[in-house]
C-alpha atoms as a PDB file:
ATOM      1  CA  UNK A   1      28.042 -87.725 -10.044  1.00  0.00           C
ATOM      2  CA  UNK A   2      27.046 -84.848  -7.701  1.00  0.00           C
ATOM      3  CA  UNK A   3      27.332 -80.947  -8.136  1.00  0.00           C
ATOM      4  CA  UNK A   4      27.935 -78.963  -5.266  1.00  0.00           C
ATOM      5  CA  UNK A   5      26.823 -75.377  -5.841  1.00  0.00           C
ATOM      6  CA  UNK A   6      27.280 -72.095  -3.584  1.00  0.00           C
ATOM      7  CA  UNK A   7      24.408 -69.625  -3.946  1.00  0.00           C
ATOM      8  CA  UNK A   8      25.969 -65.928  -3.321  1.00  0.00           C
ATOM      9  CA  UNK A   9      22.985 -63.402  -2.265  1.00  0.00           C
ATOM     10  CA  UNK A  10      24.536 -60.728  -4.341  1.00  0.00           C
ATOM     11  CA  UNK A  11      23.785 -62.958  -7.062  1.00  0.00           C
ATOM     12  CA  UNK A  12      20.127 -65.024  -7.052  1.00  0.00           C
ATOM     13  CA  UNK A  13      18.798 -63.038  -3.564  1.00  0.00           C
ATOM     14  CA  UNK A  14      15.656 -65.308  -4.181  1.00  0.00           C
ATOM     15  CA  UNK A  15      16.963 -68.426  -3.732  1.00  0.00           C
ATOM     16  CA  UNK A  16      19.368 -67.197  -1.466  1.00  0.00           C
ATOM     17  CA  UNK A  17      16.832 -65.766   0.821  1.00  0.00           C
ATOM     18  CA  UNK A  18      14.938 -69.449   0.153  1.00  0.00           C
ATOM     19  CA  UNK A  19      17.730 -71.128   1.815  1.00  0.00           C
ATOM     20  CA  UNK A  20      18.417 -69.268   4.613  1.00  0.00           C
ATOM     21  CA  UNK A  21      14.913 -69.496   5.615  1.00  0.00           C
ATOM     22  CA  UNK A  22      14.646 -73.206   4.824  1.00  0.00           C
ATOM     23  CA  UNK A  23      17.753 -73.557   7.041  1.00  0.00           C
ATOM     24  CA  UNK A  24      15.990 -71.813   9.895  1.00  0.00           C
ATOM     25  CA  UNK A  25      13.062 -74.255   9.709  1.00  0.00           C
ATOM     26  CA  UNK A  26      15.209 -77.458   9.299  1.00  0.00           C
ATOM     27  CA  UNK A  27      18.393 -76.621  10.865  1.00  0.00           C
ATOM     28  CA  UNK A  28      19.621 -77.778   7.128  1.00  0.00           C
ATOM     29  CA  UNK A  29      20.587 -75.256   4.742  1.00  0.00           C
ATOM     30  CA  UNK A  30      20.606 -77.266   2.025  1.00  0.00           C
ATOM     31  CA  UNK A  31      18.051 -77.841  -1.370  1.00  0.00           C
ATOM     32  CA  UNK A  32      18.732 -80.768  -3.414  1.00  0.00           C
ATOM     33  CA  UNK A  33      17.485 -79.901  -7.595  1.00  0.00           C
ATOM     34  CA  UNK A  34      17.169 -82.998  -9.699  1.00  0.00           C
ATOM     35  CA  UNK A  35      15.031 -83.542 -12.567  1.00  0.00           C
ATOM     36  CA  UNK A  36      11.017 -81.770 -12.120  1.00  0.00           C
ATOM     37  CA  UNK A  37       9.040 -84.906 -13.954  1.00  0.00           C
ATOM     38  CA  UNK A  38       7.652 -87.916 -12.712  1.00  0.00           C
ATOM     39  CA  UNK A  39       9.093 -91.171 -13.896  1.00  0.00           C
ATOM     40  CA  UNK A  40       8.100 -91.591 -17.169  1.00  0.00           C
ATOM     41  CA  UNK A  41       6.906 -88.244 -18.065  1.00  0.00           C
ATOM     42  CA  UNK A  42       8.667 -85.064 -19.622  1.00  0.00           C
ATOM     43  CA  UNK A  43      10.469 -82.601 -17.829  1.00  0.00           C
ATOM     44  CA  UNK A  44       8.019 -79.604 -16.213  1.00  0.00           C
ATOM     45  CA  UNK A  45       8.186 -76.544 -18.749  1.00  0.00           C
ATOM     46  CA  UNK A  46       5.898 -74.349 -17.208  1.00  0.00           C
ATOM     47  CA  UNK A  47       4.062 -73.069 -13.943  1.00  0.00           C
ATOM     48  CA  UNK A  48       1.165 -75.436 -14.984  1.00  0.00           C
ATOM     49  CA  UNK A  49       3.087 -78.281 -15.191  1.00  0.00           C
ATOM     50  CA  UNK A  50       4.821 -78.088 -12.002  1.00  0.00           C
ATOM     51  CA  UNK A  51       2.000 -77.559 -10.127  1.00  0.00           C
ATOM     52  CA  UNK A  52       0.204 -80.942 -12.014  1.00  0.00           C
ATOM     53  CA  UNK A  53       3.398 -82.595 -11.115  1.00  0.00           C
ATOM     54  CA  UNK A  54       3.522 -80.952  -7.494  1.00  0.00           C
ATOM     55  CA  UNK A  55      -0.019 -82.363  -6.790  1.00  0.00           C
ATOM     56  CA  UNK A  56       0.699 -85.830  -8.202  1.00  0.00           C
ATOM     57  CA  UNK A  57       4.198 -86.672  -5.740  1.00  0.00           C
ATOM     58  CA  UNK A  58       5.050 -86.525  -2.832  1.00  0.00           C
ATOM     59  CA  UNK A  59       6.632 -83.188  -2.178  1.00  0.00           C
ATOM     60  CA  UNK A  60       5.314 -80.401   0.298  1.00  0.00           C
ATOM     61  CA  UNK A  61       6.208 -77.110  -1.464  1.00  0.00           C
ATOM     62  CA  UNK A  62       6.642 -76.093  -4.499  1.00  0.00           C
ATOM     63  CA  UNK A  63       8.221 -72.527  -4.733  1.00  0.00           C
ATOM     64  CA  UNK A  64       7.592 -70.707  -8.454  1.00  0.00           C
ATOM     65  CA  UNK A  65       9.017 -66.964  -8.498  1.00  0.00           C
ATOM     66  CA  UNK A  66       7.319 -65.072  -5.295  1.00  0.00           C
ATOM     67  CA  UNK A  67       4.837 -67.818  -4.089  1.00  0.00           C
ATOM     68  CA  UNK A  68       5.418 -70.953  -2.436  1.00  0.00           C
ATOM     69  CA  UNK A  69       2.931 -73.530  -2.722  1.00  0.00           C
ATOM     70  CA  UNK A  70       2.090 -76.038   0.257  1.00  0.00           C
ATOM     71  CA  UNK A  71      -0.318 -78.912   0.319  1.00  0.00           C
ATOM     72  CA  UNK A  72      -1.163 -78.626   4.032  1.00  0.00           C
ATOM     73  CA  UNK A  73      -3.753 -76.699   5.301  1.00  0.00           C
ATOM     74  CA  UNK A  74      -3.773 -73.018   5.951  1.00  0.00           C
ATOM     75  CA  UNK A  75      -4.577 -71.895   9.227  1.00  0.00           C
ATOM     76  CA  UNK A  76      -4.569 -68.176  10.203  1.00  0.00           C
END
């Protein structure tokens, strides 16, 4: 089963604001959530955890609250 959800800026602006930028980058305005765990291990409860779990998958960016998290290198 899949659930479709609408994010209205008047009511999350962060994650609002997360997908219209992620659309601008991609051309896709669209984030898929599932389950934050790797296979076999409990679901991530706090910002420790996801970054454990962040740095042990594949994924690029992790975004907690304000910051977003990226595993390539910064270059100014």
């Amino acid at each position: 089963m899949c659930l479709q959800l609408v994010v209205e800026k008047g009511e999350n602006k962060k994650c609002w604001r997360l997908l219209i930028e992620f659309g601008k980058l991609t051309g896709v305005p669209v984030l898929l959530n599932t389950s934050f765990n790797i296979k076999g291990e409990s679901i991530v409860c706090t910002p420790r955890d996801a970054i454990r779990c962040f740095y042990d998958t594949g994924m690029d960016y992790l975004a907690i609250g304000d910051f977003l998290i990226s595993k390539a290198p910064y270059h100014s």
